[in-house]
N, C-alpha and C. Protein backbone atom coordinates (compact mmCIF):
# COMPACT_ATOMS: atom_id res chain seq x y z
N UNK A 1 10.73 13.23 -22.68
CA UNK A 1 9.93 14.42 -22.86
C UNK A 1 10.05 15.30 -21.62
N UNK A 2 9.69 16.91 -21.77
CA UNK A 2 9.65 17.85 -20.33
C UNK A 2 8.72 16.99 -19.76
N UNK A 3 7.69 16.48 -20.07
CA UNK A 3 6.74 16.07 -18.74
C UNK A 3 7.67 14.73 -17.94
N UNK A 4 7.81 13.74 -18.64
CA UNK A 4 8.61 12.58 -17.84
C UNK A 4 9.88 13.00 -17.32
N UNK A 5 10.70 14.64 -17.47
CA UNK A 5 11.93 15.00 -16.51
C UNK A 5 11.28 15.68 -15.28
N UNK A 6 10.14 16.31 -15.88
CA UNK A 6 9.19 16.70 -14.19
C UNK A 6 9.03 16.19 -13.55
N UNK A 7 8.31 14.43 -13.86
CA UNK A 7 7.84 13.61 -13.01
C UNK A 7 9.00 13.06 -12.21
N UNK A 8 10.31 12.73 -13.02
CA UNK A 8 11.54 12.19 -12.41
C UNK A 8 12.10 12.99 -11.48
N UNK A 9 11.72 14.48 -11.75
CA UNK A 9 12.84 15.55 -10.97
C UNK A 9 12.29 15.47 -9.78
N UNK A 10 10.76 15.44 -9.30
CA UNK A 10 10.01 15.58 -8.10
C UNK A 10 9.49 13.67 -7.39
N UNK A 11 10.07 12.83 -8.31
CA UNK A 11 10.67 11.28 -7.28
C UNK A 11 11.46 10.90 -6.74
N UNK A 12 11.53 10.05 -6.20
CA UNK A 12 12.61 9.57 -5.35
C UNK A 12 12.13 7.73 -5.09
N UNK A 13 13.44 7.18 -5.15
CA UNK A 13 13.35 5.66 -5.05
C UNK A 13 13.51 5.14 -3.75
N UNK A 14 12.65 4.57 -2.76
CA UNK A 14 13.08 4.15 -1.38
C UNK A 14 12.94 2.79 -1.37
N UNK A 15 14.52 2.11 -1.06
CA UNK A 15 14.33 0.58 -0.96
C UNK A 15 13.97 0.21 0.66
N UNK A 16 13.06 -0.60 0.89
CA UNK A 16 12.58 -0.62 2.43
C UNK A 16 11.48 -1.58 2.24
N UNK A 17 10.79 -1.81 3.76
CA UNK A 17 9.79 -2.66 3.77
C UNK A 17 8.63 -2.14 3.31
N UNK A 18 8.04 -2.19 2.18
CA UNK A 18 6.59 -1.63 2.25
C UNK A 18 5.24 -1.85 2.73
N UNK A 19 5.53 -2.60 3.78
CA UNK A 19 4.24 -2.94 4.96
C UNK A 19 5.01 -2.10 6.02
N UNK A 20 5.42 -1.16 6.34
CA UNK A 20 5.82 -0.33 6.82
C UNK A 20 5.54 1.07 6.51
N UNK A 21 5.05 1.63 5.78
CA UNK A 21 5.01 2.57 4.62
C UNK A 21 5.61 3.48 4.59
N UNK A 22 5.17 5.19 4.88
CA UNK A 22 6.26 6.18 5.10
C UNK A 22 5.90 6.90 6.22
N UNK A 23 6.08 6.64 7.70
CA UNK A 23 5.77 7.09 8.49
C UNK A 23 5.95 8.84 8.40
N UNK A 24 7.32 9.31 8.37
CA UNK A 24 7.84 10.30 8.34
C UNK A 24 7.47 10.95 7.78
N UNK A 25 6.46 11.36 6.12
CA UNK A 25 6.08 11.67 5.54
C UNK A 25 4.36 11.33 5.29
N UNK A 26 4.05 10.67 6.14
CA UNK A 26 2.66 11.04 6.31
C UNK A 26 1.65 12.39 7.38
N UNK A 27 0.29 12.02 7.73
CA UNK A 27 -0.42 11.01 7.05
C UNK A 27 -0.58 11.37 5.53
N UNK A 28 -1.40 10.23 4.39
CA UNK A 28 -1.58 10.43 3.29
C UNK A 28 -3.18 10.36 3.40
N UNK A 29 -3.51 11.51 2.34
CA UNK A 29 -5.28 11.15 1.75
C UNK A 29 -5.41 9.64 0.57
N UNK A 30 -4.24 9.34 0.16
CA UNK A 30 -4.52 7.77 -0.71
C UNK A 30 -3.15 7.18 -0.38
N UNK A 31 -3.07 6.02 -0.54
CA UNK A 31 -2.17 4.79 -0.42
C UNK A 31 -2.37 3.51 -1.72
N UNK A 32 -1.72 3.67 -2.48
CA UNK A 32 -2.13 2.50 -3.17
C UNK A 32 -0.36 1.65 -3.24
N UNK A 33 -0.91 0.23 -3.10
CA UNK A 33 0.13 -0.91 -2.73
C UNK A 33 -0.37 -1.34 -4.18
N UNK A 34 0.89 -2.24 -4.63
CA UNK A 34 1.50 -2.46 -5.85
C UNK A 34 1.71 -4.06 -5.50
N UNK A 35 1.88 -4.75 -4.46
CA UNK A 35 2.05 -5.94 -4.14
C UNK A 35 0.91 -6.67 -2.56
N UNK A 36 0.69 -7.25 -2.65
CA UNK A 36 0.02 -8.72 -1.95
C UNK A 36 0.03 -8.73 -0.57
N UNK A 37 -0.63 -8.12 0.06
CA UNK A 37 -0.30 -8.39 1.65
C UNK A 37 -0.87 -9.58 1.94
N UNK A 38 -0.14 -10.60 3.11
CA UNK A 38 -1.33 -11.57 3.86
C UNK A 38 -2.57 -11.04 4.76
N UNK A 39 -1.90 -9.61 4.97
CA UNK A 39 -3.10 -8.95 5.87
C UNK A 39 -2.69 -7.56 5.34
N UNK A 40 -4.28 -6.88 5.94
CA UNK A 40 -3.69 -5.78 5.85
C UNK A 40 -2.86 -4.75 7.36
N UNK A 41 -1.29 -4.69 6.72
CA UNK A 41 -0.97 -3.80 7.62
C UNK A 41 -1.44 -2.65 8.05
N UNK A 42 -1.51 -2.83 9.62
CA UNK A 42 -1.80 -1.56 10.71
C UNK A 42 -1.17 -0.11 10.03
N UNK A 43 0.16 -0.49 10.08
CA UNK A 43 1.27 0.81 10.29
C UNK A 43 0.31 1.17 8.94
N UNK A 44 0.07 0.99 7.66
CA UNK A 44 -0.73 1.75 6.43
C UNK A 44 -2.05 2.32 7.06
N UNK A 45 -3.05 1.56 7.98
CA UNK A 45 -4.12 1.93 7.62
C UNK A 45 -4.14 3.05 8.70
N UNK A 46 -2.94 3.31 9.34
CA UNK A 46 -2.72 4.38 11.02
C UNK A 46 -2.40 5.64 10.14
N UNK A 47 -1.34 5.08 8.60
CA UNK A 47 -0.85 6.53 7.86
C UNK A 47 -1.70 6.80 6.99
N UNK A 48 -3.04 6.56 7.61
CA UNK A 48 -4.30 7.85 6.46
C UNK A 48 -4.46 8.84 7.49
N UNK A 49 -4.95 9.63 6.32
CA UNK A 49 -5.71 10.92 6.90
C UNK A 49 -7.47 10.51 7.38
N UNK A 50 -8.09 10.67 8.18
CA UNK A 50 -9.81 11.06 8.29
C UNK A 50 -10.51 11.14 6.81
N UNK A 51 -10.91 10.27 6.42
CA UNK A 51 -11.33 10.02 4.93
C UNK A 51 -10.55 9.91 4.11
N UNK A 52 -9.61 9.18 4.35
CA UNK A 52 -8.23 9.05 3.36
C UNK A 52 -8.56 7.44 3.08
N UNK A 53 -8.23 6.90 1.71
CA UNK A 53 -8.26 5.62 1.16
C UNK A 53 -7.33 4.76 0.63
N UNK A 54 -7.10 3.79 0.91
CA UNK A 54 -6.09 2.79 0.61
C UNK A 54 -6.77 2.15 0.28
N UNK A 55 -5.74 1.75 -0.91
CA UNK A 55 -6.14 0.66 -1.86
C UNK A 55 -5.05 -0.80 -2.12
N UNK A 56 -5.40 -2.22 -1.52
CA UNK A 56 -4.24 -2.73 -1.50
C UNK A 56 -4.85 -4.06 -1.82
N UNK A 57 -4.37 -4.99 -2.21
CA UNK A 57 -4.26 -6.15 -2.53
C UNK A 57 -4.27 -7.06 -1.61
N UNK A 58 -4.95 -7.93 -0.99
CA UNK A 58 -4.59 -8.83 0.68
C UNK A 58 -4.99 -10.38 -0.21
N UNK A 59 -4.21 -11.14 0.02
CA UNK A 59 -4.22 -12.66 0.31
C UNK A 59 -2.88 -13.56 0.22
N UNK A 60 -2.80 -15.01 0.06
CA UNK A 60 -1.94 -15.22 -0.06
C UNK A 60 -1.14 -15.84 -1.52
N UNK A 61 0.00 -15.84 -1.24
CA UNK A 61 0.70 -15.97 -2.80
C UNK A 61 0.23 -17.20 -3.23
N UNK A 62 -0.02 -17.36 -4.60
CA UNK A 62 -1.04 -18.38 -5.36
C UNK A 62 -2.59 -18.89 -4.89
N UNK A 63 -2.79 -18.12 -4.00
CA UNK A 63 -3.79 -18.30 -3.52
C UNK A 63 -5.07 -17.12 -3.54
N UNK A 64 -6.22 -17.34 -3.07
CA UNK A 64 -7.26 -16.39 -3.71
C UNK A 64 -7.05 -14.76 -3.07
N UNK A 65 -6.75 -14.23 -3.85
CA UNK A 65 -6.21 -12.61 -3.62
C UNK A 65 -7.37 -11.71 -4.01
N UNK A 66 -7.59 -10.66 -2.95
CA UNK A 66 -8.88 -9.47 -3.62
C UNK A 66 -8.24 -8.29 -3.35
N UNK A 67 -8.75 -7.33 -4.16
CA UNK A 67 -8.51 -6.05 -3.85
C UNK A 67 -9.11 -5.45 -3.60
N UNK A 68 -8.88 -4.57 -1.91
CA UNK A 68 -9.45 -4.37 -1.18
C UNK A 68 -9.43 -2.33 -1.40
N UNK A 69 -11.15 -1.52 -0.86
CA UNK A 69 -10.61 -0.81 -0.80
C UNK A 69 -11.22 0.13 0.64
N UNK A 70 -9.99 0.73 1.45
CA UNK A 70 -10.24 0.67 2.76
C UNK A 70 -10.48 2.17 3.10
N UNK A 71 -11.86 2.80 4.27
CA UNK A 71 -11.13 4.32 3.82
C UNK A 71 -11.62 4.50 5.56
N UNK A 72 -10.52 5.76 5.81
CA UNK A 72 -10.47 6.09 7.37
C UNK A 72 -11.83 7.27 7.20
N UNK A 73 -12.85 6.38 8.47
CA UNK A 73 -13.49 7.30 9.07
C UNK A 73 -13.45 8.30 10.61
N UNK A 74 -12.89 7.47 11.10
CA UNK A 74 -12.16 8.13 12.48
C UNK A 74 -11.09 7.69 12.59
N UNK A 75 -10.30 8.24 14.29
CA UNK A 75 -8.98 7.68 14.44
C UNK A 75 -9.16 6.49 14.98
N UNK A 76 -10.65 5.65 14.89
CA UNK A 76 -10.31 4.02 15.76
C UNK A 76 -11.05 3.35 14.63
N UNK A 77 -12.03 3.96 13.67
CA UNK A 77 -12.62 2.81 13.12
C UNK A 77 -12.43 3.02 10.94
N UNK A 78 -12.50 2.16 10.15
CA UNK A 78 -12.20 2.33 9.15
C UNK A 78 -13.54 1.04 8.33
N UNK A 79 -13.49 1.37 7.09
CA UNK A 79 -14.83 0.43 6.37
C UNK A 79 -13.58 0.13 5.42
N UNK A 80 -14.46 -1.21 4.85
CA UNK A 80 -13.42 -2.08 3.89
C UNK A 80 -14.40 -2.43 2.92
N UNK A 81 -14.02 -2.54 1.95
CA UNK A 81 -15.12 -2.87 0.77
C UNK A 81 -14.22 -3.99 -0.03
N UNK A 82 -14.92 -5.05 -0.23
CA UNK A 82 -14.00 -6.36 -1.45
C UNK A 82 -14.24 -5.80 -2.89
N UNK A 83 -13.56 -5.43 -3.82
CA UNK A 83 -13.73 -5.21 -5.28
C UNK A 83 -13.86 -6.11 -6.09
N UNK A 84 -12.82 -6.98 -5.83
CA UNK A 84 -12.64 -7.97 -7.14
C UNK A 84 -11.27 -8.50 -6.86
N UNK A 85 -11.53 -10.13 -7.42
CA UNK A 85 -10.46 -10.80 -7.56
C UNK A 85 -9.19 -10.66 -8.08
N UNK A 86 -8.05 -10.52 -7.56
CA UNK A 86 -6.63 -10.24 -8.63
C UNK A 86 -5.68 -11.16 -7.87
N UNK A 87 -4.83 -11.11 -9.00
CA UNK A 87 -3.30 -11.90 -8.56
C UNK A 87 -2.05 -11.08 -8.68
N UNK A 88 -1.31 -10.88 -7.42
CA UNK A 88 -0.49 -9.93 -7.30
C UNK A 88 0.73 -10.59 -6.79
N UNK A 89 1.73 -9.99 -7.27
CA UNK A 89 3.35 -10.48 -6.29
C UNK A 89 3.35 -10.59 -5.11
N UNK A 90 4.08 -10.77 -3.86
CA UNK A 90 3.65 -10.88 -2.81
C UNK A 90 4.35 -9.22 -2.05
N UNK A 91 4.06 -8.71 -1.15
CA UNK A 91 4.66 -7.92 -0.29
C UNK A 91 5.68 -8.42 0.71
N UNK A 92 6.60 -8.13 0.80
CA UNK A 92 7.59 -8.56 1.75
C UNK A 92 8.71 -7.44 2.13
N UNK A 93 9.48 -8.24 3.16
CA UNK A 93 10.29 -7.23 3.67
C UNK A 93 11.56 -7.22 2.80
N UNK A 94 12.53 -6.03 3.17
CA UNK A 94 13.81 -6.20 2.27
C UNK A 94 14.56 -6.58 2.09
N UNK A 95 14.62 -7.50 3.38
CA UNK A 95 15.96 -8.67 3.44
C UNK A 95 15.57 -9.39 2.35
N UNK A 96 14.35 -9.95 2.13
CA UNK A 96 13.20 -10.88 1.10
C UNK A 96 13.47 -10.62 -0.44
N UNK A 97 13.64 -9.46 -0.32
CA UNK A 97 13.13 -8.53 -1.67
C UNK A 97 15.18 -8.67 -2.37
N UNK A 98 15.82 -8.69 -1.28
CA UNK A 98 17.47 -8.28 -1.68
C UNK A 98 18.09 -10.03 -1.95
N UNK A 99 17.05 -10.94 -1.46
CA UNK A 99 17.43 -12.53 -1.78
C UNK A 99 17.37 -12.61 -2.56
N UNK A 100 16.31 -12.41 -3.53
CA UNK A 100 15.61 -12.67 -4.63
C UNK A 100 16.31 -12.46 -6.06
């Protein structure tokens, strides 16, 4: 359809670490992660904006996972709220991701 050649014409696919996120192209007002951190990465919660929110998944693989949602109030301090339990793939780097 025209709407799904719009959405395609204005994406782009980046293979990379995504606990890294997009430095170059931040900061962002939202972040939402698609896979499992053991923690939550720094480098994400540095690329918000001042009331900007990330939303990410933290625990470990087969193990008890929540989704977390985090939002910048200044440049040193941020609040975290637990939502609810989920089970997610894990996050990893690309060497990880290109084994697989």
């Amino acid at each position: 359809s025209s709407c799904d050649q719009q959405i395609l014409s204005c994406s782009s696919i980046l293979q990379s670490d995504g606990r890294l996120g997009l430095t170059q192209q931040g900061p962002f007002d939202a972040i939402h992660v698609g896979c499992a951190a053991d923690r939550v990465p720094d480098s994400l919660l540095n690329q918000l904006t001042i009331g900007g929110k990330l939303v990410i998944p933290v625990g470990p693989q087969g193990g008890d996972q929540y989704l977390y949602l985090i939002e910048r109030i200044n440049e040193t301090k941020w609040t975290q709220n637990q939502l609810c339990g989920v089970r997610y793939v894990p996050l990893t780097d690309r060497e990880k991701q290109l084994r697989s």
